[in-house]
Structures are given as structure tokens and as C-alpha cells.
Protein backbone atom coordinates (compact mmCIF):
# COMPACT_ATOMS: atom_id res chain seq x y z
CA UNK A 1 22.92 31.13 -12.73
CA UNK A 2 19.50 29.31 -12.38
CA UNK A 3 16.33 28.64 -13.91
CA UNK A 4 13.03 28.30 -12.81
CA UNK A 5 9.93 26.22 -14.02
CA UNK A 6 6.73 25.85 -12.96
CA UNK A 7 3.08 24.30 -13.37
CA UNK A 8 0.10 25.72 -11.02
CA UNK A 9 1.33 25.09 -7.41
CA UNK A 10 4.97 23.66 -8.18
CA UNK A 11 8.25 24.61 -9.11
CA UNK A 12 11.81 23.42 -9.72
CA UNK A 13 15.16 25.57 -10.07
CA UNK A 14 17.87 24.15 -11.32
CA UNK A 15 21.46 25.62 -11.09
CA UNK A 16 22.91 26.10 -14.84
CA UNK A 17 26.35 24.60 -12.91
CA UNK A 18 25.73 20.66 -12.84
CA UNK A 19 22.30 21.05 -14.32
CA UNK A 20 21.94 20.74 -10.34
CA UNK A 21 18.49 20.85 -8.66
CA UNK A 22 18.39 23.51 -6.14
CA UNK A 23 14.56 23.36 -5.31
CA UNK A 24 11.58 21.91 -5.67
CA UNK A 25 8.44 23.77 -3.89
CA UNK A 26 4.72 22.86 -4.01
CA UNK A 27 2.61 25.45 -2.20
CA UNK A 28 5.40 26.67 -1.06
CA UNK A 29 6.80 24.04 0.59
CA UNK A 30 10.45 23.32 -0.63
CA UNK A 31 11.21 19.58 -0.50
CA UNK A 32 14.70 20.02 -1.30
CA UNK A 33 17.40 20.94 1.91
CA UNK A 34 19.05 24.01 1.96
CA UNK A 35 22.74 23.88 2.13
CA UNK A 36 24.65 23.55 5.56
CA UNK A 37 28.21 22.87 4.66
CA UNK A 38 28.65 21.84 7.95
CA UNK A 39 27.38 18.60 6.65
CA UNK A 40 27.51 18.92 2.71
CA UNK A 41 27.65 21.76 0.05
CA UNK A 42 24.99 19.77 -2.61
CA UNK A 43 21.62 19.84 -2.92
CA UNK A 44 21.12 17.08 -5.83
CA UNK A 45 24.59 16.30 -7.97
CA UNK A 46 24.46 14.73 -11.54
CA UNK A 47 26.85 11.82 -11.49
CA UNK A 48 28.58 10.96 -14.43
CA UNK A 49 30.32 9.00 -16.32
CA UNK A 50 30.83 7.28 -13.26
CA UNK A 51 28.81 6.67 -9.65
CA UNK A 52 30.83 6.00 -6.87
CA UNK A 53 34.54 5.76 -6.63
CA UNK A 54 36.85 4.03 -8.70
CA UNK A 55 39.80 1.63 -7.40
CA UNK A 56 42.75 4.42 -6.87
CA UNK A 57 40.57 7.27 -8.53
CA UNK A 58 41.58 5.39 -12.17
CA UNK A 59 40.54 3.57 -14.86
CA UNK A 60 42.59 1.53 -17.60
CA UNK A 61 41.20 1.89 -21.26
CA UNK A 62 43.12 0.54 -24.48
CA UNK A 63 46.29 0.36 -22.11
CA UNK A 64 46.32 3.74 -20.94
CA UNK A 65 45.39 4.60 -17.59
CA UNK A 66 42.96 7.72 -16.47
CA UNK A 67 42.06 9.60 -13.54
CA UNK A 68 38.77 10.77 -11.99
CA UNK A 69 37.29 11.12 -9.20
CA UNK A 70 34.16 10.04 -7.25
CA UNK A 71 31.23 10.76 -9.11
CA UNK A 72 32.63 11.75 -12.24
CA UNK A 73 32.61 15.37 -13.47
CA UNK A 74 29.10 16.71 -14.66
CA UNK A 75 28.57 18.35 -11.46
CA UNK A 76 31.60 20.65 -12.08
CA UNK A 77 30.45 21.97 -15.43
CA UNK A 78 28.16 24.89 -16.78
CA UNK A 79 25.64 23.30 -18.77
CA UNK A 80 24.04 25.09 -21.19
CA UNK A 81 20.06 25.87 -21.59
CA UNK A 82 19.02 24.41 -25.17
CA UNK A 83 15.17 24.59 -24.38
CA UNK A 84 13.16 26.21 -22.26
CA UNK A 85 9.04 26.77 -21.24
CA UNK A 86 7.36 27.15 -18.90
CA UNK A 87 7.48 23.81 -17.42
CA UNK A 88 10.03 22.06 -19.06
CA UNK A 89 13.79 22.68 -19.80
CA UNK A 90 16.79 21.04 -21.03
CA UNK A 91 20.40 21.23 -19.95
CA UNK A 92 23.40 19.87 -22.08
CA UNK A 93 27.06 19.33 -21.28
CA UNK A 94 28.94 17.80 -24.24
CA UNK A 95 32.56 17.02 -24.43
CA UNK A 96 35.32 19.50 -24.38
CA UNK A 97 39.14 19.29 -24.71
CA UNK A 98 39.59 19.60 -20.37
CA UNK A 99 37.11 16.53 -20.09
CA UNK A 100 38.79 14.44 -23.20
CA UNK A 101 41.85 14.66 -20.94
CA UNK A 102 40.00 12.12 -18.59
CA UNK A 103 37.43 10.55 -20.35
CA UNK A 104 38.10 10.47 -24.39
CA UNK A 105 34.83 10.05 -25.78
CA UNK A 106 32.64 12.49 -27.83
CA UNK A 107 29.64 12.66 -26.32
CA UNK A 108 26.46 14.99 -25.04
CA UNK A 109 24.63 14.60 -21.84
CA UNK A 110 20.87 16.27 -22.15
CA UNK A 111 18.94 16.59 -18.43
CA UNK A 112 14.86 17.22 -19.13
CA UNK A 113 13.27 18.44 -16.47
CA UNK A 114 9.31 18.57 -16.25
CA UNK A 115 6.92 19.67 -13.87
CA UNK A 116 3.29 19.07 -13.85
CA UNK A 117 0.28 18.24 -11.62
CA UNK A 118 2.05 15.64 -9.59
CA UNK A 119 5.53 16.79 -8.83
CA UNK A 120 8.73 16.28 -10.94
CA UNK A 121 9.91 14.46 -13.37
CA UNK A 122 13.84 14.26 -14.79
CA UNK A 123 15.08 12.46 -17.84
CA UNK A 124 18.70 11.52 -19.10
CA UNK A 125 19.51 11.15 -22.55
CA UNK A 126 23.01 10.18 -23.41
CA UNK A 127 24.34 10.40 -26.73
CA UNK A 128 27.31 8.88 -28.01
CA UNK A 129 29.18 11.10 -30.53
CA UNK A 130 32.27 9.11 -30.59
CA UNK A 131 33.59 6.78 -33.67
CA UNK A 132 34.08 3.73 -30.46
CA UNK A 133 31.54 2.32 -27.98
CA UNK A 134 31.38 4.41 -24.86
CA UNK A 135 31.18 2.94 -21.50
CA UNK A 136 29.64 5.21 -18.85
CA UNK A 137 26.93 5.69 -15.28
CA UNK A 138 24.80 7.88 -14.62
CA UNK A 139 22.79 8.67 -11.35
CA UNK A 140 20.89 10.62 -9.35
CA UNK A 141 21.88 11.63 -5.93
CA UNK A 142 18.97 14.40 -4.74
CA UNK A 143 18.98 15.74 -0.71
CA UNK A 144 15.39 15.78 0.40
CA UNK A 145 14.90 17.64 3.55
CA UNK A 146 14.10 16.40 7.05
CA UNK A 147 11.60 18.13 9.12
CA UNK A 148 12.03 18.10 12.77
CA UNK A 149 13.37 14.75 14.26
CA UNK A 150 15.02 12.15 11.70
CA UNK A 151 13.58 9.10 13.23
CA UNK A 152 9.79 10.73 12.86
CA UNK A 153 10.17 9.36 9.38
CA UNK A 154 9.96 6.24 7.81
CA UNK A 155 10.79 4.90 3.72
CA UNK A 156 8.20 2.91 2.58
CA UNK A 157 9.33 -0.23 -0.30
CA UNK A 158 7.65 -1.86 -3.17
CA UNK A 159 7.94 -5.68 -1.14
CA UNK A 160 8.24 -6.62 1.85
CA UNK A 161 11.37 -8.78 1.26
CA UNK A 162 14.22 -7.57 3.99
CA UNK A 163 16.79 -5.33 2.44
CA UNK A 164 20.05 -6.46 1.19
CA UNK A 165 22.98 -3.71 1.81
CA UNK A 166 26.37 -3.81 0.27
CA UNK A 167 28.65 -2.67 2.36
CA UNK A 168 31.45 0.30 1.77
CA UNK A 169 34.98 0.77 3.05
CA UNK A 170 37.07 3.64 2.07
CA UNK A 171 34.66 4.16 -1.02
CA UNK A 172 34.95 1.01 -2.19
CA UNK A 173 32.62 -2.42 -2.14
CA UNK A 174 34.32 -4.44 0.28
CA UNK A 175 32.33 -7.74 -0.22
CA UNK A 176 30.53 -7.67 3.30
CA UNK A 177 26.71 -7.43 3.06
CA UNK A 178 24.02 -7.48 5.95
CA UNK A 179 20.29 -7.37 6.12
CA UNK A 180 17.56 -5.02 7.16
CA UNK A 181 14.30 -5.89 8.32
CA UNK A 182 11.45 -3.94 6.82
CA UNK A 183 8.01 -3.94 8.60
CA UNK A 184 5.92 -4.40 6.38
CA UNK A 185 7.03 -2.74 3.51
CA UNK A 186 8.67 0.00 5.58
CA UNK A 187 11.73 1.25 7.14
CA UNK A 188 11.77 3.43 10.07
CA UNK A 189 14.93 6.05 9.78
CA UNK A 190 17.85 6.08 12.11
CA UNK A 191 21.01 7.65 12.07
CA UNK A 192 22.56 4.30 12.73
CA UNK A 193 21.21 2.62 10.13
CA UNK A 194 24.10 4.67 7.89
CA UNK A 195 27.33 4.30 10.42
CA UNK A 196 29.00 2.54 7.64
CA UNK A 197 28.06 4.78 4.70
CA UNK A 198 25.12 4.69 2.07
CA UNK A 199 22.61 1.55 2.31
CA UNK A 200 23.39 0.29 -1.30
CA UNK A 201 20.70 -1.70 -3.03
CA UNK A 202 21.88 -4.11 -5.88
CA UNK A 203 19.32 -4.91 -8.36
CA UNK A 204 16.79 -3.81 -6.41
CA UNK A 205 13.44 -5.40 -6.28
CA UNK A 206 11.73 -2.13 -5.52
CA UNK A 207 10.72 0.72 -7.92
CA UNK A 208 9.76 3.09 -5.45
CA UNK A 209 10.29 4.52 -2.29
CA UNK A 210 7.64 6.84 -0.55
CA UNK A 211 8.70 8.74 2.29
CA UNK A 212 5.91 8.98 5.52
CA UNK A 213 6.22 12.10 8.29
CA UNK A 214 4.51 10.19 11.62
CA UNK A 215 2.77 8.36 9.43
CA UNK A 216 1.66 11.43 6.79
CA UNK A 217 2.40 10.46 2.86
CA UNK A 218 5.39 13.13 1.74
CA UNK A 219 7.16 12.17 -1.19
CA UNK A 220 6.76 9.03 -3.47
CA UNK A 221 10.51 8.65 -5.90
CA UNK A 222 9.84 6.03 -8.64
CA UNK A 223 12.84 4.69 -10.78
CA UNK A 224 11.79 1.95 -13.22
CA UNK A 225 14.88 2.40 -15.37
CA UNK A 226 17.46 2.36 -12.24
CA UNK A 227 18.99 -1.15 -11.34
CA UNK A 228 20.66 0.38 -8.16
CA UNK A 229 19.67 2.63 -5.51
CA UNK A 230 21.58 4.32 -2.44
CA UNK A 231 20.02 5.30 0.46
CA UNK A 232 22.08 8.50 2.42
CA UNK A 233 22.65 10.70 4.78
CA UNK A 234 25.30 12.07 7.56
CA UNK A 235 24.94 11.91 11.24
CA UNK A 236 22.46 14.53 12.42
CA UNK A 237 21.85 15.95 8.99
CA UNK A 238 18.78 17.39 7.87
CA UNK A 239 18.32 15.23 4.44
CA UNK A 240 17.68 11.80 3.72
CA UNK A 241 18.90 11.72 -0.01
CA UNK A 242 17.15 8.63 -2.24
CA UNK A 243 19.74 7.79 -5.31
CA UNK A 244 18.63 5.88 -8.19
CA UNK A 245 21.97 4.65 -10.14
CA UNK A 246 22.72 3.09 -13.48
CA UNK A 247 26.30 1.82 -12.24
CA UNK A 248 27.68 1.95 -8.62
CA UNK A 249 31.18 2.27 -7.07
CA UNK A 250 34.42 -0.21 -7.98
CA UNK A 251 34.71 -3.18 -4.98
CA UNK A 252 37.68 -3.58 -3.18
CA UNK A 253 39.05 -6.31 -6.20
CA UNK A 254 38.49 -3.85 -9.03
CA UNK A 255 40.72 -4.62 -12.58
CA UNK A 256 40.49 -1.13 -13.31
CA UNK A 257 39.31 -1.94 -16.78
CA UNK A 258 36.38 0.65 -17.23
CA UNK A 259 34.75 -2.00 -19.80
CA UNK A 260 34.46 -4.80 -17.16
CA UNK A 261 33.18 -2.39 -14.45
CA UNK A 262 29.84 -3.42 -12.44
CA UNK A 263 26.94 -1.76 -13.98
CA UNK A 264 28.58 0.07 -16.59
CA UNK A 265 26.60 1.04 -19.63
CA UNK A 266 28.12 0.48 -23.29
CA UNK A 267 26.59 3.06 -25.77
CA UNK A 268 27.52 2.02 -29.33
CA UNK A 269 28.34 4.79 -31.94
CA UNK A 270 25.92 7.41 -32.65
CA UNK A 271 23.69 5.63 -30.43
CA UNK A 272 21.27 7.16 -27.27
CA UNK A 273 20.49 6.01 -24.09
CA UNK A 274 17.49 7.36 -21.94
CA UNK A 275 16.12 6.96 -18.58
CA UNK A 276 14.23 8.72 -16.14
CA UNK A 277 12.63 8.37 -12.77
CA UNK A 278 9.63 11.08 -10.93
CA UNK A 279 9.07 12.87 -7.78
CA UNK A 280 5.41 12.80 -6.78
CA UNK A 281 4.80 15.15 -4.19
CA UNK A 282 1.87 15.18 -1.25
């Protein structure tokens, strides 16, 4: 099932599985790929209560030891509609007895999402329901199409300082970082540039990324509230996805110990937590 909102020129659907973007259109113009499994069967995942991969799919809480996967499960679930108009609706996924099985918290996840004259804009809220403190992640992980040839576009950066990447191996961090050389400001695309997985930005010092087509303004993401961004994509694939993150994936040297994980959140009882970040559109 999806929904559909829109203001003037734009629109976003959402499918009601994963409170998942599907599509976001402005004259028209969808800026979100279509699926090709041949490469990947997502157009813009939820992730949560995790991003990334833990150390052996498992975490250790209170001495007892849980399993899930990469990403977390949000994207699996229905979510239901608790608000709708004509430009704004909100999804929510709380907790149930198959997730309690793998994460034991009470809790309710709310995604907002709001159109208006600039683009998009989508806002977490996560509440704590549970009698303990609840660690979780949360991030965003949307597929924006690519036009024509990949390296006809370039990613455009707050600063001009060179970018820092953390490397991956076999999901994890494995300590290794190298550097990329922006000119000035920007980042011309290449398949190469992601031969070792996602560039991974720790506490990034940009805000924003705009995306240029030979040199013509796209897309502009902005994500204040987002320590961490990946930057995505498969060899030859038609997206370039832009992922702000509040948390990222275990390294290599991982306790296990959910608490002590890099860049996890701690909500205290009956507490929320909010954050959202905007897609400005050309």
C-alpha cells in the first residue's frame, strides 16, 4: 500500500511497508530511482535501531545476547498511517511481541513527511515507552537517480577540507581510512571512488551536499541533526544514494555491548528524540 502527498508541483509516495519513500516528483520529474534488482530492490530504507552491521549480527545487553541484522528491522514492517493531509503524513511502527524478541524495548518510531515549495522534508521522532533507557540509530539511506553517464555528475560540500573515509571490510570498520581530494568544495563521481564500499563520513564537517548534472544545480540534501553520512552506490548503477546517520556500523574490535556502541543514542524513559534533514529540489 502507498500514500501520496503533494504541494503545487511536487509530490512524495511513501510505501506503508518501511514508511519507505518510493518517489519524489517535481514537474514531473521523479528524483527517486526506480527499482532494478539487478543492482538493489530499495528505493530509500528506514534504518533502525541500528545502521550498519553489527560484529556477528549480535549485540550483548544485561548479559544476554541478541540477533539482528544490518540495518535493523523498520524496513520490514507495515507502519501504520496516524495522520494524513494533503501535504503532510505520519507513519508509526511501535513495538510488538516478534520485535521484543530482538530488541526488548517499548518504544514508537513516528516518520513526518512534508512537502512544500522547495522539495521534501522528513522528520524522526523516537519515543521511548520502556521503564529502562533505550539505546538505538536511526538513518536515512534514500537512492537518488542518475541520469545518463555517472561521472556527468559531481557532489558539491559545505568546505573545502579533503574528505576523510572510513573504510569497510566485510561490513565492518576495519580501522583503515584514506583521503579524497575535493576541488573546491566538490567531488566529481566515479564508480571507483566506491570499490571498497560506502564513503563513510565521521563527524562530518559538512551539512549539505548538493548534487550538479554538467554543472546544472539538481538536488541540495541538508542534515544538521546527522553526525554521520554515507555516500553509495554499486558499480554501474543508476543511483547515487546520500545517507545521513545518527550511529554507523560496529568496527572490526566491536565488544558487542549495544550501550558502548559508536554513535548510539540513549533515550531515557518516557523521553523523545527528534531529527530531521530536507530535500530541496531544482
Amino acid at each position: 500500500m502507498q500514500s501520496t502527498i503533494t504541494h503545487d508541483s511536487i509530490s512524495a509516495t511513501i510505501n506503508h511497508k518501511g514508511a519507505e519513500l518510493f518517489q519524489l516528483s517535481k514537474n514531473n520529474k521523479n528524483y527517486i530511482w526506480k527499482i532494478d534488482e539487478l543492482f538493489w530492490n530499495k528505493t530509500s530504507p528506514v534504518l533502525f535501531p541500528i545502521v550498519g552491521s553489527l560484529k556477528n549480527n549480535s549485540y550483548t545487553l544485561d548479559g544476554n545476547n541478541f540477533q539482528m541484522f544490518r540495518h535493523g528491522f523498520a524496513r520490514d514492517f507495515e507502519f501504520n498511517v496516524i495522520e494524513k493531509q494533503k501535504n503532510r503524513i505520519v507513519f508509526s511502527l511501535k513495538s510488538n511481541a516478534e520485535i521484543l524478541k530482538i530488541y526488548p524495548f517499548e518504544f514508537e518510531l513516528q516518520l513526518i513527511y512534508l512537502v512544500n515549495e522547495k522539495g521534501l522534508t522528513i522528520q524522526y521522532k523516537v519515543k521511548n515507552l520502556s521503564e529502562t533507557s533505550m539505546p538505538f540509530s536511526i538513518g536515512a539511506h534514500p537512492a537518488f537517480a542518475i541520469e545518463g553517464n555517472f561521472e556527468d555528475y559531481t557532489l558539491e560540500f559545505e568546505k573545502s577540507l579533503n574528505l576523510i573515509t572510513h573504510h569497510l571490510q566485510n561490513d565492518l570498520f576495519s580501522g583503515e581510512t584514506s583521503e579524497i581530494s575535493l576541488e573546491s568544495n566538490t567531488l566529481k563521481l566515479d564508480y571507483c571512488l566506491f570499490e571498497k564500499d560506502a564513503i563513510v563520513l565521521k563527524n562530518n564537517s559538512t551539512s549539505f551536499v548538493k548534487v550538479y548534472k554538467n554543472a546544472e544545480f539538481q538536488y541540495k540534501v541538508s542534515f544538521k541533526d546527522f553526525p554521520f553520512l554515507g555516500i553509495w552506490t554499486k558499480k554501474n548503477a543508476p543511483f547515487i544514494c546520500i545517507e545521513p546517520w545518527l550511529g554507523i556500523a560496529d568496527s572490526e574490535n566491536s565488544t558487542g555491548n549495544i550501550f558502548n556502541k559508536e554513535g548510539i543514542q540513549i533515550l531515557e524513559k518516557d523521553k523523545e528524540y527528534s531529527a530531521s534533514f530536507s530535500v530541496e529540489l531544482y
